[in-house]
PDB file of N, CA and C in Angstrom:
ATOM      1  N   UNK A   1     -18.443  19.016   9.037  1.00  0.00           N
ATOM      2  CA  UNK A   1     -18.059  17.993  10.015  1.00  0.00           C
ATOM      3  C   UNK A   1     -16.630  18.210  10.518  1.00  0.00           C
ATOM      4  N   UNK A   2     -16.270  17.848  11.747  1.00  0.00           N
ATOM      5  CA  UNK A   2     -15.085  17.970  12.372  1.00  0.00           C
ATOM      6  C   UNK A   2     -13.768  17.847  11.420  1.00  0.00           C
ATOM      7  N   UNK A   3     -14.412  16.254  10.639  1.00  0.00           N
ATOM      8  CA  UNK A   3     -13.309  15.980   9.728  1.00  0.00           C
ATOM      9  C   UNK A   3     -12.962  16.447   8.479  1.00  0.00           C
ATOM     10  N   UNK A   4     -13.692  17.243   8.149  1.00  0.00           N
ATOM     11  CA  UNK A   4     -13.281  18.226   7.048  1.00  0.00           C
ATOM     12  C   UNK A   4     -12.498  19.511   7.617  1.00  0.00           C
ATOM     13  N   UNK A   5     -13.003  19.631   8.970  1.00  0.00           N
ATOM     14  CA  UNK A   5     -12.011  21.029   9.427  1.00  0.00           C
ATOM     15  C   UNK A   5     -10.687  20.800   9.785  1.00  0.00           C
ATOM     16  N   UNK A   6     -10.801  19.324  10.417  1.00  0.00           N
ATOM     17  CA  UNK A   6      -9.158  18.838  10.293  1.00  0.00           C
ATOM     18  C   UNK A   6      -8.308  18.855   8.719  1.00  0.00           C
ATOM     19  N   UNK A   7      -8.959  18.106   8.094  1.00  0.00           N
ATOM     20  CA  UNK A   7      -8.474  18.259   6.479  1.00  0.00           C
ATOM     21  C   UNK A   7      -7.963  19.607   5.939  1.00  0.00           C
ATOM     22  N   UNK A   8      -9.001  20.313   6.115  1.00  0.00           N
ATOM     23  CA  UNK A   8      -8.391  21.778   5.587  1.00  0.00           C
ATOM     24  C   UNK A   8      -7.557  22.466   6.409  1.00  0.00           C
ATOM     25  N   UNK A   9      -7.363  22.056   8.083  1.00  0.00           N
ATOM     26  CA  UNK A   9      -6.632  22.797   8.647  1.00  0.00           C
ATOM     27  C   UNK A   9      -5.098  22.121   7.856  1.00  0.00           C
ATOM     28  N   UNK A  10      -4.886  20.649   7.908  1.00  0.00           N
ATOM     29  CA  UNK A  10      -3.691  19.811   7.990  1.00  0.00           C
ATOM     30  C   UNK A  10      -3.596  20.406   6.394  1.00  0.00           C
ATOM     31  N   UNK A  11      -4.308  20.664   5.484  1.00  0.00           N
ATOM     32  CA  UNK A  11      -3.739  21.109   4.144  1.00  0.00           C
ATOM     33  C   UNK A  11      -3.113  21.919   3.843  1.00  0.00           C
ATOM     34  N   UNK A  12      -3.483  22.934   4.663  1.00  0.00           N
ATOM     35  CA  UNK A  12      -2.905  24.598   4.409  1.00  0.00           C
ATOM     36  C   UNK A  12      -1.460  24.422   5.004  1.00  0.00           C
ATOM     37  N   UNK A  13      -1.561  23.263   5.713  1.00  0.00           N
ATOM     38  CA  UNK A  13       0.273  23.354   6.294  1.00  0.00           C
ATOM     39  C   UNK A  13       1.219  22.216   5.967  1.00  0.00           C
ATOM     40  N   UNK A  14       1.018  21.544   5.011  1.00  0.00           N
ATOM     41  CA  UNK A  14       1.230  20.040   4.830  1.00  0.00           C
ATOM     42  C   UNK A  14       1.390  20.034   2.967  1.00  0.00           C
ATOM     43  N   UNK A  15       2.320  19.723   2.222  1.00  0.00           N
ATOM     44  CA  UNK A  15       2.468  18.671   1.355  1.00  0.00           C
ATOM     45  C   UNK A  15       1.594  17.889   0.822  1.00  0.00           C
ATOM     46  N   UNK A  16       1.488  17.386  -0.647  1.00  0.00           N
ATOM     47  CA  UNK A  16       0.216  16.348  -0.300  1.00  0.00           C
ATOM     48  C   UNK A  16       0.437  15.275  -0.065  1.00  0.00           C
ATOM     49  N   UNK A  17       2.216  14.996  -0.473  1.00  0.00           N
ATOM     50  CA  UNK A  17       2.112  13.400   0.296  1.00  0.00           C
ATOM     51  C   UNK A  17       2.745  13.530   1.569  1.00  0.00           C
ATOM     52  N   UNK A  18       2.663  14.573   2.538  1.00  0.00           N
ATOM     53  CA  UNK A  18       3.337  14.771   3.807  1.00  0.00           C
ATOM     54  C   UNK A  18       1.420  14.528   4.639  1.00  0.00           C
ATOM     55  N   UNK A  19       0.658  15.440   3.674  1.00  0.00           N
ATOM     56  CA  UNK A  19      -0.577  15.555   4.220  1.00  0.00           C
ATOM     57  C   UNK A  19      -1.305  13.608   4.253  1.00  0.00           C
ATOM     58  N   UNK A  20      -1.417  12.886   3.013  1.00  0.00           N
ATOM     59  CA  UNK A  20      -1.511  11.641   3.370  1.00  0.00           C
ATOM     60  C   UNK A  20      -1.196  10.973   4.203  1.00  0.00           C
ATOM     61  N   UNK A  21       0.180  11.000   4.220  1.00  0.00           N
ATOM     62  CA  UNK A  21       1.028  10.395   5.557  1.00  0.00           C
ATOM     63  C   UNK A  21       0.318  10.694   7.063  1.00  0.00           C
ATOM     64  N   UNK A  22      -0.012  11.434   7.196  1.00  0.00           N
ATOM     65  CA  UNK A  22      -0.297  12.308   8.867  1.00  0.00           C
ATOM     66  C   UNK A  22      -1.859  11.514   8.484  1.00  0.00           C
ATOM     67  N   UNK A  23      -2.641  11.739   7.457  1.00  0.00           N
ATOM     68  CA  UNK A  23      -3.988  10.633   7.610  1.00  0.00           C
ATOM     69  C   UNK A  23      -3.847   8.958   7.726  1.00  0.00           C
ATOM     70  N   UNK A  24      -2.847   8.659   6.799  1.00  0.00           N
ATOM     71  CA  UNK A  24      -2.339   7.207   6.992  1.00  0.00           C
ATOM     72  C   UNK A  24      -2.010   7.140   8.707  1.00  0.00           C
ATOM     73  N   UNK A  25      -1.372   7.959   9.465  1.00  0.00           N
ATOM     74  CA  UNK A  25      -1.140   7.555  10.954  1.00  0.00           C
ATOM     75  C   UNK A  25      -2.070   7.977  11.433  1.00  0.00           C
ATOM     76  N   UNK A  26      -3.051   8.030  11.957  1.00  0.00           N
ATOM     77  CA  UNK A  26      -4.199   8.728  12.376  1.00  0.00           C
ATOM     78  C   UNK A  26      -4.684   6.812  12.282  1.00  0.00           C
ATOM     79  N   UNK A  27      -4.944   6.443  11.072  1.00  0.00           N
ATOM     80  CA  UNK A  27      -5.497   5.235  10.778  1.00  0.00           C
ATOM     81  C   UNK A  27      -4.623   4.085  10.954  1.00  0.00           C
ATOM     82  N   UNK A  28      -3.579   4.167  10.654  1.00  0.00           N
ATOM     83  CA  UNK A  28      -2.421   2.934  11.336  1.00  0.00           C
ATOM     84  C   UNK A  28      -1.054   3.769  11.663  1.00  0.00           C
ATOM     85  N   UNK A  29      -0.942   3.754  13.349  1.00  0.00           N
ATOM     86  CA  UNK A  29       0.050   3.951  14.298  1.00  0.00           C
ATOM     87  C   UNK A  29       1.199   3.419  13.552  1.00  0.00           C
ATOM     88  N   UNK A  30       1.263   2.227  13.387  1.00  0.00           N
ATOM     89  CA  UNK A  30       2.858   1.153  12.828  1.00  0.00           C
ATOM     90  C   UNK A  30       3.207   2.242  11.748  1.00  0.00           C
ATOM     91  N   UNK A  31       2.165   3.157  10.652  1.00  0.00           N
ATOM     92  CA  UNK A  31       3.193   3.135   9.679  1.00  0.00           C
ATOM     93  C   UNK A  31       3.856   4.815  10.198  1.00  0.00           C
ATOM     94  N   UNK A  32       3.442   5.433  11.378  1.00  0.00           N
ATOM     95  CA  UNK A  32       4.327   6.272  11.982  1.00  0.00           C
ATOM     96  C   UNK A  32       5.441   5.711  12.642  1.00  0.00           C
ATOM     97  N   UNK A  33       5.428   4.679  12.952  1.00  0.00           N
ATOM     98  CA  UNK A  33       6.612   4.390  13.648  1.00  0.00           C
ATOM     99  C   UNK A  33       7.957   4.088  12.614  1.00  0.00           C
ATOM    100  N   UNK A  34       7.096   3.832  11.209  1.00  0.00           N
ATOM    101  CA  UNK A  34       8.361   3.093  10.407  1.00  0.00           C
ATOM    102  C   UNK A  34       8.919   4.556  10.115  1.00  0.00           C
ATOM    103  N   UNK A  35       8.369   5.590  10.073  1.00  0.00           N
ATOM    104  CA  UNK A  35       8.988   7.358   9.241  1.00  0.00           C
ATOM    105  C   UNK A  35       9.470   7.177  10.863  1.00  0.00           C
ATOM    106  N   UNK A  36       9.356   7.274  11.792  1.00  0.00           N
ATOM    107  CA  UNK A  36      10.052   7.662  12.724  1.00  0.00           C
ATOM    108  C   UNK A  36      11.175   7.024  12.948  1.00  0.00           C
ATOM    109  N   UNK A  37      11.669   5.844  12.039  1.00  0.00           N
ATOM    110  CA  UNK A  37      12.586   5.275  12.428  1.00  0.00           C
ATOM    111  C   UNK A  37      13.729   5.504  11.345  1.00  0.00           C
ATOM    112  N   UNK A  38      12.661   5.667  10.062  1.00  0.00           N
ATOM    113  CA  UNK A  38      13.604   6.717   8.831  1.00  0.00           C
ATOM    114  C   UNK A  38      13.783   7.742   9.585  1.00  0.00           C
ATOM    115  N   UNK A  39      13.432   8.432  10.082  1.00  0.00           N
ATOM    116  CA  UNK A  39      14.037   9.770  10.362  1.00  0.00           C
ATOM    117  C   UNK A  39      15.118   9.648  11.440  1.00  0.00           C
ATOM    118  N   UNK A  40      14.960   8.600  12.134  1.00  0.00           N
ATOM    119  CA  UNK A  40      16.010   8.601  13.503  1.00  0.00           C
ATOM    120  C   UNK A  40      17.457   8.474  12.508  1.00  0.00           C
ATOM    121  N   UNK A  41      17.340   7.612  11.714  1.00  0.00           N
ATOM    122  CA  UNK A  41      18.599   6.965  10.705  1.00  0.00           C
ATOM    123  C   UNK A  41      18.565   8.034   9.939  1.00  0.00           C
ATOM    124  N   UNK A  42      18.214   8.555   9.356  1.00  0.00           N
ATOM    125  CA  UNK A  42      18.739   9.887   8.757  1.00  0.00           C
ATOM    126  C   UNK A  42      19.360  11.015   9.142  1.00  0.00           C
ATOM    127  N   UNK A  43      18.944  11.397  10.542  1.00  0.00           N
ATOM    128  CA  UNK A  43      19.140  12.730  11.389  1.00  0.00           C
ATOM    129  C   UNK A  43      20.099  12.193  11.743  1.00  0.00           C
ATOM    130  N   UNK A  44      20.830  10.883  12.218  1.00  0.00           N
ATOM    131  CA  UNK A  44      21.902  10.806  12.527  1.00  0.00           C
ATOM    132  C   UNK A  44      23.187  10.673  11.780  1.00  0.00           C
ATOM    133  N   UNK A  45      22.596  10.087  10.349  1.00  0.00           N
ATOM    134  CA  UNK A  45      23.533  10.457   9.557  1.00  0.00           C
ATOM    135  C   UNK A  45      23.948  11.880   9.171  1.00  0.00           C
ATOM    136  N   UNK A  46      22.971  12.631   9.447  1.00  0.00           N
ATOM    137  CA  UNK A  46      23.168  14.136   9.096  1.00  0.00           C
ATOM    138  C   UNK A  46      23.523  14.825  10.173  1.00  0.00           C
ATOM    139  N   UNK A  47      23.924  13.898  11.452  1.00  0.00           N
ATOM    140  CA  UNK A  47      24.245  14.742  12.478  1.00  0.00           C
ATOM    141  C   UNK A  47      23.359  15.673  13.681  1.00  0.00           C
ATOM    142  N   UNK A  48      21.866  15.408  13.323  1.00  0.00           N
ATOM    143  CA  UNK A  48      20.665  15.972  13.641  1.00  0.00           C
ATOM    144  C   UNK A  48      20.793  15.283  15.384  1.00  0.00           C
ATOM    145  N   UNK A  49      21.069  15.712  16.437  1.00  0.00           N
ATOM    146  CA  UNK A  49      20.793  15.271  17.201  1.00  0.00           C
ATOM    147  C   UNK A  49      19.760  15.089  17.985  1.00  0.00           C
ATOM    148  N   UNK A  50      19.107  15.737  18.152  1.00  0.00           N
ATOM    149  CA  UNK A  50      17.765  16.289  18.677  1.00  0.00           C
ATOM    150  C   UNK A  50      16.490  15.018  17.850  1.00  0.00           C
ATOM    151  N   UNK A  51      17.105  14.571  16.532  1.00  0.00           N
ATOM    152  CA  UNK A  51      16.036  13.761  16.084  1.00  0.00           C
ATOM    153  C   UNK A  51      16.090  12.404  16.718  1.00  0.00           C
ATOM    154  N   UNK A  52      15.827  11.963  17.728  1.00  0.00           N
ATOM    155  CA  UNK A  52      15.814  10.931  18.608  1.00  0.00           C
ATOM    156  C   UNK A  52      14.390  10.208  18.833  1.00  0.00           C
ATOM    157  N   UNK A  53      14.310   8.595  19.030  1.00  0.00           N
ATOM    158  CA  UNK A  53      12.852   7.964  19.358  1.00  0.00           C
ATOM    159  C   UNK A  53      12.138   9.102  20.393  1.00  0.00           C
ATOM    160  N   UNK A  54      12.878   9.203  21.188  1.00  0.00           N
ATOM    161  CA  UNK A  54      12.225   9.991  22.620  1.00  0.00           C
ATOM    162  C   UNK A  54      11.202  11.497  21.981  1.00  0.00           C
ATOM    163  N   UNK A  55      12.252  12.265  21.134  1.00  0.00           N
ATOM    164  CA  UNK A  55      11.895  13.151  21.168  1.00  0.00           C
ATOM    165  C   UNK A  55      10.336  13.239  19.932  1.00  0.00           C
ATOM    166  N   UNK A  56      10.772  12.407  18.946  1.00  0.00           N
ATOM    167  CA  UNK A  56       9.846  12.157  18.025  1.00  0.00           C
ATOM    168  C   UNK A  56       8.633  11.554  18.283  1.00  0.00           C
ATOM    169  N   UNK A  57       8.592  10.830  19.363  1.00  0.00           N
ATOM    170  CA  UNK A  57       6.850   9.923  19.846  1.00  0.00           C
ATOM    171  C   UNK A  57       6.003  11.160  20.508  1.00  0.00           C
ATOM    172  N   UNK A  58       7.149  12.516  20.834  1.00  0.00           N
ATOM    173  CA  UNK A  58       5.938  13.134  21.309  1.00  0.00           C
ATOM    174  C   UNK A  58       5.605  14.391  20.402  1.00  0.00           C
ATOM    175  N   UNK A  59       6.534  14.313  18.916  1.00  0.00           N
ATOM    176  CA  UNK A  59       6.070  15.184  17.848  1.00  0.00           C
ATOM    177  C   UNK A  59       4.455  14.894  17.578  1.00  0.00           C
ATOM    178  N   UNK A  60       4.353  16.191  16.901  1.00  0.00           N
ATOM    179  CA  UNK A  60       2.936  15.542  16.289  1.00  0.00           C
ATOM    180  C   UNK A  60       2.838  14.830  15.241  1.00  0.00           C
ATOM    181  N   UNK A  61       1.604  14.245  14.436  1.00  0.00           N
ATOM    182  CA  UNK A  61       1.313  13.981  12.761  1.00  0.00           C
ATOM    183  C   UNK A  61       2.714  14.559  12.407  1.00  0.00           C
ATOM    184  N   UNK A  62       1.833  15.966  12.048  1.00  0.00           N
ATOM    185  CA  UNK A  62       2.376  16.997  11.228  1.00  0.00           C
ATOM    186  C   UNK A  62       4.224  17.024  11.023  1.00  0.00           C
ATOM    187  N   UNK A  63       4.676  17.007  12.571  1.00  0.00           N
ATOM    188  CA  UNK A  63       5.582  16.986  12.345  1.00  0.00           C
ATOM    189  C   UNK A  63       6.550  16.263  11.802  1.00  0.00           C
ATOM    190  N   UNK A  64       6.185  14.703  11.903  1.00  0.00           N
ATOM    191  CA  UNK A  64       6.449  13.490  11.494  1.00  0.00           C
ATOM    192  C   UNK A  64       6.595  13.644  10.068  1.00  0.00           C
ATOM    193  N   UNK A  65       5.330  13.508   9.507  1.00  0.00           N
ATOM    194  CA  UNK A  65       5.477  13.539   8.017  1.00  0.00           C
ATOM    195  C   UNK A  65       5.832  14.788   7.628  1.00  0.00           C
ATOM    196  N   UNK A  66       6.261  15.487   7.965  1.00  0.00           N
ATOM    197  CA  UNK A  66       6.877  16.180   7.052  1.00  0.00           C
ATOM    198  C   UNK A  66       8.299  16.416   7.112  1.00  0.00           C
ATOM    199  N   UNK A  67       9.454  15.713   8.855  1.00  0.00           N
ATOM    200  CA  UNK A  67      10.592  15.739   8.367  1.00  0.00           C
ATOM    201  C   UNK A  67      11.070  14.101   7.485  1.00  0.00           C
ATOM    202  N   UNK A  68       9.718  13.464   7.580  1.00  0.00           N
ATOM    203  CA  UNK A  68      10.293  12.150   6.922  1.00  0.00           C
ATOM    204  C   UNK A  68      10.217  12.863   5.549  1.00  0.00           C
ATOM    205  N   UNK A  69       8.973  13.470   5.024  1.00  0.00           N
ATOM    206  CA  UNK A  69       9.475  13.926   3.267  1.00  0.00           C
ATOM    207  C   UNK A  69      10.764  15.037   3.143  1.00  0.00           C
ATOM    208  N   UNK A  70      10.772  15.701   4.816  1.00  0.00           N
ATOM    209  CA  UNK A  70      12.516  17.152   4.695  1.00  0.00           C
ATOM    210  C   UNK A  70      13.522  15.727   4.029  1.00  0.00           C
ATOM    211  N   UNK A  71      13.608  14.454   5.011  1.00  0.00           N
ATOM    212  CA  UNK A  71      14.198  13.473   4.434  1.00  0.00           C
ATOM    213  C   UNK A  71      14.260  12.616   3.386  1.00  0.00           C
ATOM    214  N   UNK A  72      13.454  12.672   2.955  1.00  0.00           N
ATOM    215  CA  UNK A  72      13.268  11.665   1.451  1.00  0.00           C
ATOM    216  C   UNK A  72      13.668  12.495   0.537  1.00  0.00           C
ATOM    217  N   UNK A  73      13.166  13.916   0.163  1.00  0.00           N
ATOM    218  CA  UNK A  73      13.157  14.644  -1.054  1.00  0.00           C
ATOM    219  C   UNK A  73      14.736  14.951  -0.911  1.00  0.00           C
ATOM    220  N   UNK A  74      15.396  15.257   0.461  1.00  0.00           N
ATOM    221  CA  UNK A  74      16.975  15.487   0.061  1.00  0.00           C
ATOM    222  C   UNK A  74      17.466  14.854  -0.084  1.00  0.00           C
ATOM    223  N   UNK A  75      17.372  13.127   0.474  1.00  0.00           N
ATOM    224  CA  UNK A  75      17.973  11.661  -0.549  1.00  0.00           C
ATOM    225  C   UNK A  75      17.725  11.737  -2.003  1.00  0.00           C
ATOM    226  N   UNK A  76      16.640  11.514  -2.000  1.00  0.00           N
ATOM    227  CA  UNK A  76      16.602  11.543  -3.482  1.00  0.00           C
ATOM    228  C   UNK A  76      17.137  12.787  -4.749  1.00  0.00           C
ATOM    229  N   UNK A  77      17.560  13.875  -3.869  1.00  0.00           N
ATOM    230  CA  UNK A  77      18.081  14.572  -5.138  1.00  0.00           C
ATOM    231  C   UNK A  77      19.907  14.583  -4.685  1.00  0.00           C
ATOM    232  N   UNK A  78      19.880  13.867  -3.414  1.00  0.00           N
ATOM    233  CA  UNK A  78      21.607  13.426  -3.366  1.00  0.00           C
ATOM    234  C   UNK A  78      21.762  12.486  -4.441  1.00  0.00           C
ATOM    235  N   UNK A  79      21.124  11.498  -4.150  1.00  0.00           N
ATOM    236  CA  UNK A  79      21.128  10.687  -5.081  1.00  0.00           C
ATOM    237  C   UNK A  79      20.942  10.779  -7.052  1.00  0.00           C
ATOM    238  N   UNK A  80      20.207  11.575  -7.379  1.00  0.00           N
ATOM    239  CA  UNK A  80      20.236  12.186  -8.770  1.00  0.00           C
ATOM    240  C   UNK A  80      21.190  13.319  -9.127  1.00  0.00           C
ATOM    241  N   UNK A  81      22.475  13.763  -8.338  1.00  0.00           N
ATOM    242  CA  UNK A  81      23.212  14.698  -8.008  1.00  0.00           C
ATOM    243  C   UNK A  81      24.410  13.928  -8.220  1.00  0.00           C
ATOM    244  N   UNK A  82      24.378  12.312  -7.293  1.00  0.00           N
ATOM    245  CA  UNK A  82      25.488  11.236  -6.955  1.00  0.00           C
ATOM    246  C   UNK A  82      25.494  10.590  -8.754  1.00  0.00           C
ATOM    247  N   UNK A  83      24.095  10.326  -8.953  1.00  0.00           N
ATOM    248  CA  UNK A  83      24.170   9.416 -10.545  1.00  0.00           C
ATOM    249  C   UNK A  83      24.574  10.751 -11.737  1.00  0.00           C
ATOM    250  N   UNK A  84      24.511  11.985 -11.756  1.00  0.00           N
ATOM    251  CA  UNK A  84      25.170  12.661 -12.861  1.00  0.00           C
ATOM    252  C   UNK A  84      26.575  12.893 -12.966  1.00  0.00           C
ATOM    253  N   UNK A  85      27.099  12.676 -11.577  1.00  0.00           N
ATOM    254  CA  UNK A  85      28.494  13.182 -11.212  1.00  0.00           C
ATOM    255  C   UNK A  85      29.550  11.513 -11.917  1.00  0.00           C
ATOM    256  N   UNK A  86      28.795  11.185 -11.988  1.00  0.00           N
ATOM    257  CA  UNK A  86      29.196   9.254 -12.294  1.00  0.00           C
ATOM    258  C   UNK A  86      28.764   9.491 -13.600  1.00  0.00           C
ATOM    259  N   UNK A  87      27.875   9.685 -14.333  1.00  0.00           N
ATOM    260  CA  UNK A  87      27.563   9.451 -16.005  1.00  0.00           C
ATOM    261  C   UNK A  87      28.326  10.476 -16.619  1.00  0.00           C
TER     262      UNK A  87
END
């Protein structure tokens, strides 16, 4: 079926929770908009200009979820990097 060829295509290039994410928006739009809005606030803290609303509504899935996890996984090891430098 179609939807298994999507699955295996989106696997071979996708994360598995980058790959969820891109099925979660497929099925609810809103929760792409909330990674797109993490990512706008991130890229600008990092100086990313190019990561803008404009430019991101016409990314794909794919691309979405996976700079929202480029973004999460490098918070979170700033952050476990920030708490050893302190203990």
């Amino acid at each position: 079926p179609p939807e298994q060829l999507l699955y295996e295509n989106l696997k071979q290039k996708s994360h598995s929770s980058s790959l969820l994410d891109q099925l979660q928006f497929m099925m609810k739009p809103e929760l792409r908009r909330e990674s797109e809005s993490y990512i706008t606030q991130q890229a600008a803290i990092a100086g990313y200009k190019t990561l803008v609303p404009a430019n991101l509504q016409k990314a794909s899935d794919l691309a979405v979820a996976n700079l929202y996890w480029y973004f999460k996984v490098r918070d979170e090891s700033e952050e476990r990097v920030e708490h050893e430098v302190v203990a």
